[in-house]
PDB file of N, CA and C in Angstrom:
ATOM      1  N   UNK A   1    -147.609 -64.073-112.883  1.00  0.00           N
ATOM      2  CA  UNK A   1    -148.720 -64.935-112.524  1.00  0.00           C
ATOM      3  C   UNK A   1    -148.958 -65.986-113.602  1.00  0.00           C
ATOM      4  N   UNK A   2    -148.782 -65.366-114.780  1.00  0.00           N
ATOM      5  CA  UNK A   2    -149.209 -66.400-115.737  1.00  0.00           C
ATOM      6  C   UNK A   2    -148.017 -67.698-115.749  1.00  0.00           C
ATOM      7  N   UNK A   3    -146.763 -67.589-115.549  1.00  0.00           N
ATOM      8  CA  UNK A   3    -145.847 -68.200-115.243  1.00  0.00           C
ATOM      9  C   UNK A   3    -145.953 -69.115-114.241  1.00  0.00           C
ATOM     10  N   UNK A   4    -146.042 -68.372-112.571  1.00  0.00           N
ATOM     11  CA  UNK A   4    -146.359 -69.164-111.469  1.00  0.00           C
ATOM     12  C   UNK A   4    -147.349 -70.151-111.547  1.00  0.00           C
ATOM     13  N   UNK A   5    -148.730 -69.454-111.639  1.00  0.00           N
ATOM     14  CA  UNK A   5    -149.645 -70.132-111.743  1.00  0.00           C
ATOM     15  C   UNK A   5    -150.873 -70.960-113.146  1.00  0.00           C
ATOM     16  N   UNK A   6    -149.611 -70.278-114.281  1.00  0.00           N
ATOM     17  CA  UNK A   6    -150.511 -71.097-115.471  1.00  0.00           C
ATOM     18  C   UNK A   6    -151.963 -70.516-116.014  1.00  0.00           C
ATOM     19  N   UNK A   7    -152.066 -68.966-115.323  1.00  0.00           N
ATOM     20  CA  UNK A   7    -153.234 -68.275-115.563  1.00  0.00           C
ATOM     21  C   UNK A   7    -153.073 -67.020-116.238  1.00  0.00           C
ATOM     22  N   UNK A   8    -154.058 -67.096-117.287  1.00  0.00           N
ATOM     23  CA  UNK A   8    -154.305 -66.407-118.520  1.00  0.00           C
ATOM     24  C   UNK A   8    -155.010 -64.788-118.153  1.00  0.00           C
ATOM     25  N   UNK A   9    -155.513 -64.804-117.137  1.00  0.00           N
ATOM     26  CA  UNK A   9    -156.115 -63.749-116.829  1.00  0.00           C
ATOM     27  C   UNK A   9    -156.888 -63.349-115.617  1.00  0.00           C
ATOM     28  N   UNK A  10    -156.708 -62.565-115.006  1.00  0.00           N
ATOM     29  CA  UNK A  10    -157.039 -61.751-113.605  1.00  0.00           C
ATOM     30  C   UNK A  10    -158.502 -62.149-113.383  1.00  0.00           C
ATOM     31  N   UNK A  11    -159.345 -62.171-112.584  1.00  0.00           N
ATOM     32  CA  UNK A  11    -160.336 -62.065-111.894  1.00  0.00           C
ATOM     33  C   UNK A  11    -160.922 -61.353-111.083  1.00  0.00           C
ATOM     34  N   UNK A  12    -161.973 -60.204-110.788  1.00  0.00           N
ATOM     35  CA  UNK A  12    -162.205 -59.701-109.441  1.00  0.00           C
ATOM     36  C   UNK A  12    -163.929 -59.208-109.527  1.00  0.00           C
ATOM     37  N   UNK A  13    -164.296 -59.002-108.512  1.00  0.00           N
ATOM     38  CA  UNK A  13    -165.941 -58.744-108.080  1.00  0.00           C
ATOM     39  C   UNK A  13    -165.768 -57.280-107.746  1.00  0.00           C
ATOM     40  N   UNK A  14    -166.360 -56.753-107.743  1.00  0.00           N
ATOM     41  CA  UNK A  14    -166.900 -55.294-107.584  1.00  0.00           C
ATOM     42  C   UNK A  14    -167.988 -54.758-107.441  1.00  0.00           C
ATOM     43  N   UNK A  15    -168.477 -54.095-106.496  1.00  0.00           N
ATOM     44  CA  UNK A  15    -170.262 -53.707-106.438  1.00  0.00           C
ATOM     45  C   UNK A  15    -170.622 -53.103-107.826  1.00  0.00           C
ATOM     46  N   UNK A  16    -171.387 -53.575-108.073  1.00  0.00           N
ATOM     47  CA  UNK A  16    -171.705 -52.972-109.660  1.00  0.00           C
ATOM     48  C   UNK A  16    -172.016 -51.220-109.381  1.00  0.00           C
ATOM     49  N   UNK A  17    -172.718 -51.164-108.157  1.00  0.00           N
ATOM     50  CA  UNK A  17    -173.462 -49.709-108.265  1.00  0.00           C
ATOM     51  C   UNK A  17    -171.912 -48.635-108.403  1.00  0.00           C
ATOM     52  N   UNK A  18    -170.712 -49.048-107.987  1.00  0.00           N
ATOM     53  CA  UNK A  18    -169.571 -48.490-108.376  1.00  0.00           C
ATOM     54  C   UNK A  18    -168.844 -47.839-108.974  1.00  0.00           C
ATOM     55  N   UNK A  19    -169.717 -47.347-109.791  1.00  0.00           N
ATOM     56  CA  UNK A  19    -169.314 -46.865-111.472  1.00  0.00           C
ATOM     57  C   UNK A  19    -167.612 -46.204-111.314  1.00  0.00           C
ATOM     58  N   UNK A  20    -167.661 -45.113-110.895  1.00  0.00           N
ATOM     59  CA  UNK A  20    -166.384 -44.536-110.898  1.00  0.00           C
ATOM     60  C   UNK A  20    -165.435 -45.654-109.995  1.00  0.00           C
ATOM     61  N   UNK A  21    -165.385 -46.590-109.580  1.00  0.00           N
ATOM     62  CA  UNK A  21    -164.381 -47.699-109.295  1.00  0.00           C
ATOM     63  C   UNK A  21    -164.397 -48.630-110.425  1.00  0.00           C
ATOM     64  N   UNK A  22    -165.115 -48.596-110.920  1.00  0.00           N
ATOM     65  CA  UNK A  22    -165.304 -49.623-112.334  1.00  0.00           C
ATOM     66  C   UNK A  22    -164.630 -48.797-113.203  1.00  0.00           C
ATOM     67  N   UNK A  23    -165.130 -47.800-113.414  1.00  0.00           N
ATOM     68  CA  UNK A  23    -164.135 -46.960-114.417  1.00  0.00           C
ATOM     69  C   UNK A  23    -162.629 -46.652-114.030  1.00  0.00           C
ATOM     70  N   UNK A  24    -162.189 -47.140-112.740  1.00  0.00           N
ATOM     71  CA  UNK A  24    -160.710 -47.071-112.428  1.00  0.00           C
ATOM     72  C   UNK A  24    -160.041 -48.260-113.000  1.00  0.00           C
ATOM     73  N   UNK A  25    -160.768 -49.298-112.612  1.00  0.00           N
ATOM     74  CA  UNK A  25    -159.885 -50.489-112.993  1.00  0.00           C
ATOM     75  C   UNK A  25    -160.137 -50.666-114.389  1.00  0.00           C
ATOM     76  N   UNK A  26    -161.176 -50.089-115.449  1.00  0.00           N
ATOM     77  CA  UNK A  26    -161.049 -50.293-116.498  1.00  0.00           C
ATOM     78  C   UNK A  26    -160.085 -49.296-117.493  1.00  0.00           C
ATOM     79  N   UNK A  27    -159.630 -48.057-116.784  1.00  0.00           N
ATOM     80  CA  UNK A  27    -158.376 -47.616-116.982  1.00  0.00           C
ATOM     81  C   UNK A  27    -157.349 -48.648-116.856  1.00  0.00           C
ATOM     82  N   UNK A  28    -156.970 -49.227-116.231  1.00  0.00           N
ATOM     83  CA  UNK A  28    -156.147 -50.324-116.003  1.00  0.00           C
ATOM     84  C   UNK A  28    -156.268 -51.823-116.219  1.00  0.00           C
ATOM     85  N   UNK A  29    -156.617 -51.484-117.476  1.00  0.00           N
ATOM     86  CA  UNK A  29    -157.152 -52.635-118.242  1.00  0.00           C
ATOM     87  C   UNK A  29    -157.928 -53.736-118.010  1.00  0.00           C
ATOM     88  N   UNK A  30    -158.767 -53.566-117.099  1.00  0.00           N
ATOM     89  CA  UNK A  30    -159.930 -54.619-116.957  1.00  0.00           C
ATOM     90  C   UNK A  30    -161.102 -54.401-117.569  1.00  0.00           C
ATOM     91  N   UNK A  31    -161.775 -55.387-118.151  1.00  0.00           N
ATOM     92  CA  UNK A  31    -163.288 -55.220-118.739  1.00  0.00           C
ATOM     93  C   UNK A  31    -164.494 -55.459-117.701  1.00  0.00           C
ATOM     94  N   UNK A  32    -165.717 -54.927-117.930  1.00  0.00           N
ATOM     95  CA  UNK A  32    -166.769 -55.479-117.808  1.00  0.00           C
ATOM     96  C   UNK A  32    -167.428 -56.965-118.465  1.00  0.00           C
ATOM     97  N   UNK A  33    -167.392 -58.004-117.503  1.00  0.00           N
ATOM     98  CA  UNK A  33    -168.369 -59.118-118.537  1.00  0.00           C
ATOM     99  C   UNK A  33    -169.736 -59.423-118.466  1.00  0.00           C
ATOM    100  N   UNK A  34    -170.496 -58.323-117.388  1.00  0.00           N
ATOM    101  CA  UNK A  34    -171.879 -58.029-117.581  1.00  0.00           C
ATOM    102  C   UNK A  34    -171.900 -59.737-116.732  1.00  0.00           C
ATOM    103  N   UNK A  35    -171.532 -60.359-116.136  1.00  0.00           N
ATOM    104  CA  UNK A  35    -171.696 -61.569-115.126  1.00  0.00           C
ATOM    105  C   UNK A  35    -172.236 -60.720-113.754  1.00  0.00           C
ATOM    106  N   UNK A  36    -173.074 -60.808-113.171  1.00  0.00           N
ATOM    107  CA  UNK A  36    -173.140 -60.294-111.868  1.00  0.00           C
ATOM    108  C   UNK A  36    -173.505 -61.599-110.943  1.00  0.00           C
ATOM    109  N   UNK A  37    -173.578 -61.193-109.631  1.00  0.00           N
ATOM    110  CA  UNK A  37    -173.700 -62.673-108.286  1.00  0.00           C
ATOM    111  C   UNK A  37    -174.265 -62.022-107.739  1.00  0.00           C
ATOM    112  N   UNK A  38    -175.619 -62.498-106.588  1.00  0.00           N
ATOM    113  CA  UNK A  38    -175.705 -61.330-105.927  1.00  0.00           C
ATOM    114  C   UNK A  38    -174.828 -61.276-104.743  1.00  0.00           C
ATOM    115  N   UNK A  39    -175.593 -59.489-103.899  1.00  0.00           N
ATOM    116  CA  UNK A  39    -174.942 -58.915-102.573  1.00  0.00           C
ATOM    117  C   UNK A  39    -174.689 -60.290-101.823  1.00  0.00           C
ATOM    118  N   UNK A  40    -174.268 -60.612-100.698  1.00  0.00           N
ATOM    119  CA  UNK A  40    -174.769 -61.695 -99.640  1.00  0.00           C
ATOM    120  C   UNK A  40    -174.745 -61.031 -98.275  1.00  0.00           C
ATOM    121  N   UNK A  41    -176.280 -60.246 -98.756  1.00  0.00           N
ATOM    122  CA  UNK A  41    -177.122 -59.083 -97.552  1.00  0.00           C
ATOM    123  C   UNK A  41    -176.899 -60.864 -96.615  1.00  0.00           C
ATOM    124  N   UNK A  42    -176.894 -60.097 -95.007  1.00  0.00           N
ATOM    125  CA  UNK A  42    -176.576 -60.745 -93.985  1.00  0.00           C
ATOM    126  C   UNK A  42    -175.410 -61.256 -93.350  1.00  0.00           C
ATOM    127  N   UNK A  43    -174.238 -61.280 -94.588  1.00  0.00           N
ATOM    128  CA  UNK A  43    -173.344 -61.678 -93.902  1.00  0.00           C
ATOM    129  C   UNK A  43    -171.942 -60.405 -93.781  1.00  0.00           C
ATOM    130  N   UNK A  44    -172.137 -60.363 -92.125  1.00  0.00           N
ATOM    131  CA  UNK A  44    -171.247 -58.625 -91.626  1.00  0.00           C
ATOM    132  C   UNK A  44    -170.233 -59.075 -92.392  1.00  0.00           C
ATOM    133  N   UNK A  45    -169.538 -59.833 -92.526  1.00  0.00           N
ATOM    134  CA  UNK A  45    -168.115 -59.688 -93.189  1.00  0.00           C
ATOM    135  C   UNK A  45    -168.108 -58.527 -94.526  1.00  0.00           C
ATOM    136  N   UNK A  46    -169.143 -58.694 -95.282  1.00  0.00           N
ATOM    137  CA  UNK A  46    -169.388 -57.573 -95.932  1.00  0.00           C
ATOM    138  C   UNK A  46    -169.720 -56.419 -95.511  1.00  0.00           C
ATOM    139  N   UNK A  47    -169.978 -55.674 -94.337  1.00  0.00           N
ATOM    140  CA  UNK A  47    -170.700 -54.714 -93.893  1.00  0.00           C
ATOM    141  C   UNK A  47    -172.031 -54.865 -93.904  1.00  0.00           C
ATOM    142  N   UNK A  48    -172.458 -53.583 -93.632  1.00  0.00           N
ATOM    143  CA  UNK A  48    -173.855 -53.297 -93.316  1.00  0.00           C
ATOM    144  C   UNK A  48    -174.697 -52.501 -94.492  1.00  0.00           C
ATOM    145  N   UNK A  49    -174.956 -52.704 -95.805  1.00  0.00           N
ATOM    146  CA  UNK A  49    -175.419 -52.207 -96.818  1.00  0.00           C
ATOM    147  C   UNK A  49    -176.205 -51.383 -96.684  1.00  0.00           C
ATOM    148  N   UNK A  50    -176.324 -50.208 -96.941  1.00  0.00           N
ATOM    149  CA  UNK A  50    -177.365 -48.842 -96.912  1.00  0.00           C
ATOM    150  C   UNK A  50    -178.451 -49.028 -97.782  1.00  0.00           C
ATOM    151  N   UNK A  51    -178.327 -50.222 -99.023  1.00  0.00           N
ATOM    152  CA  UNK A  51    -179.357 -50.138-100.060  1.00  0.00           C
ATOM    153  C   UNK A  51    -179.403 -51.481-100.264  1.00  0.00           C
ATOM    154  N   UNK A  52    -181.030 -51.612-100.878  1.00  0.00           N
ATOM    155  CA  UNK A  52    -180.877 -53.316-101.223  1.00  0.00           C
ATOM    156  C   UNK A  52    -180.943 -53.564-102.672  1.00  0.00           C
ATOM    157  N   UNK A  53    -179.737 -53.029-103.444  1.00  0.00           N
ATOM    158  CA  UNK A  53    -180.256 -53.386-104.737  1.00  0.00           C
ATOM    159  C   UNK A  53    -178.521 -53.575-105.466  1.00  0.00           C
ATOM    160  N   UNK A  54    -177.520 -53.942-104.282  1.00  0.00           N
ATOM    161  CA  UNK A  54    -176.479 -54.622-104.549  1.00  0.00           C
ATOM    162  C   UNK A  54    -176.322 -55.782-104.874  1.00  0.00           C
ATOM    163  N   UNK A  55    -175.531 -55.706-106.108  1.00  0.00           N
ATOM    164  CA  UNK A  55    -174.997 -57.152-106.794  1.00  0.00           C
ATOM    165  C   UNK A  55    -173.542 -56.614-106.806  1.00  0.00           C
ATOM    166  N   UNK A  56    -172.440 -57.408-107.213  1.00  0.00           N
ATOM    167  CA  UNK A  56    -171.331 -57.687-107.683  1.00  0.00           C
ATOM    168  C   UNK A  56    -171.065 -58.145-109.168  1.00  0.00           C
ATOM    169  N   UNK A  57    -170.503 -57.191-109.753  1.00  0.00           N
ATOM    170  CA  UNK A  57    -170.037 -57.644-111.263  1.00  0.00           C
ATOM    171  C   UNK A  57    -168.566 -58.234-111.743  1.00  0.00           C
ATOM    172  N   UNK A  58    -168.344 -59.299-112.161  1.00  0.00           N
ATOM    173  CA  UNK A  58    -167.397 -59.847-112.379  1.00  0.00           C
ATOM    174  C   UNK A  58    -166.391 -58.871-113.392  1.00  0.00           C
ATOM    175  N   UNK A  59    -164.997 -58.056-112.917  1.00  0.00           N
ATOM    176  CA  UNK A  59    -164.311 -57.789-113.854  1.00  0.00           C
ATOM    177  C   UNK A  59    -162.802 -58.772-114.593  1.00  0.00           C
ATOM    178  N   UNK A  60    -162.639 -58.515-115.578  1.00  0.00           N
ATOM    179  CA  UNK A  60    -161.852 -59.863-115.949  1.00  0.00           C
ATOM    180  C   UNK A  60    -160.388 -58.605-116.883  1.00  0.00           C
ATOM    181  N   UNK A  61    -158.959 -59.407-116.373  1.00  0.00           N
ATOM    182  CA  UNK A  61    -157.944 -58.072-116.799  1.00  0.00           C
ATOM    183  C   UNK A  61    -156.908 -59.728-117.388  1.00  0.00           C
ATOM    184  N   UNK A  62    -156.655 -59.414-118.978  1.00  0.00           N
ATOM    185  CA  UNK A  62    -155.335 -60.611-119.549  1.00  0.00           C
ATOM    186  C   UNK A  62    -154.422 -60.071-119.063  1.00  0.00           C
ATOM    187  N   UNK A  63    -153.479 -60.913-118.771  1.00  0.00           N
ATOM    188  CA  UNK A  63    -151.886 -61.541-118.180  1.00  0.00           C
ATOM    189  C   UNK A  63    -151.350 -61.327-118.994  1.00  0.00           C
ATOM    190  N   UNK A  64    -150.649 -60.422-119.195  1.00  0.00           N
ATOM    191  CA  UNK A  64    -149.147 -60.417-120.122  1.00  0.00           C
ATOM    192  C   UNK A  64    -148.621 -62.018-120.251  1.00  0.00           C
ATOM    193  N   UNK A  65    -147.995 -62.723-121.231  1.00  0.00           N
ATOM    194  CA  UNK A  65    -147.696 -64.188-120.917  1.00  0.00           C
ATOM    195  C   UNK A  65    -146.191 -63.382-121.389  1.00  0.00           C
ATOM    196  N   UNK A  66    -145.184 -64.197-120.810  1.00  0.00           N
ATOM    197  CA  UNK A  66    -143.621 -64.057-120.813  1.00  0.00           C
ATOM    198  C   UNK A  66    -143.472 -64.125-122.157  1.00  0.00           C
ATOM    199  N   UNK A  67    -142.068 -63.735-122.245  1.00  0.00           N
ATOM    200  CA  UNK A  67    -141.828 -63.668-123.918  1.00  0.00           C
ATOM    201  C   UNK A  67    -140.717 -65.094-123.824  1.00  0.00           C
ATOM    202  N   UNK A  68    -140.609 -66.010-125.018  1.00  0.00           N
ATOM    203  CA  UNK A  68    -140.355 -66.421-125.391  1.00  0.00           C
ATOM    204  C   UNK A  68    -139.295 -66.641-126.538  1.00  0.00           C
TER     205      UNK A  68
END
């Protein structure tokens, strides 16, 4: 990726309330950057939320860059 596209490092959203999925991908080297967005209660593409106190936290994982 860093090759193809010239990018330094991964990106992804995750329900914060998630913990043990947060703690998966941070086995696999992604951090927390404490950035959250909120839910976007109303729109089904997300489902139908059981609780209203969803946000999304930004996790961020570096790109190996090619060796040289």
């Amino acid at each position: 990726a860093h090759e193809t596209w010239g990018v330094a490092e991964m990106h992804m959203t995750v329900i914060s309330a998630r913990e043990d999925l947060i703690a998966w991908y941070e086995r696999r080297g992604y951090r927390r950057t404490g950035k959250m967005t909120p839910f976007p209660y109303g729109d089904e593409r997300f489902g139908i939320p059981q609780r209203d106190d969803l946000q999304f936290e930004l996790l961020v994982k570096p790109l190996a860059q090619p060796a040289r």
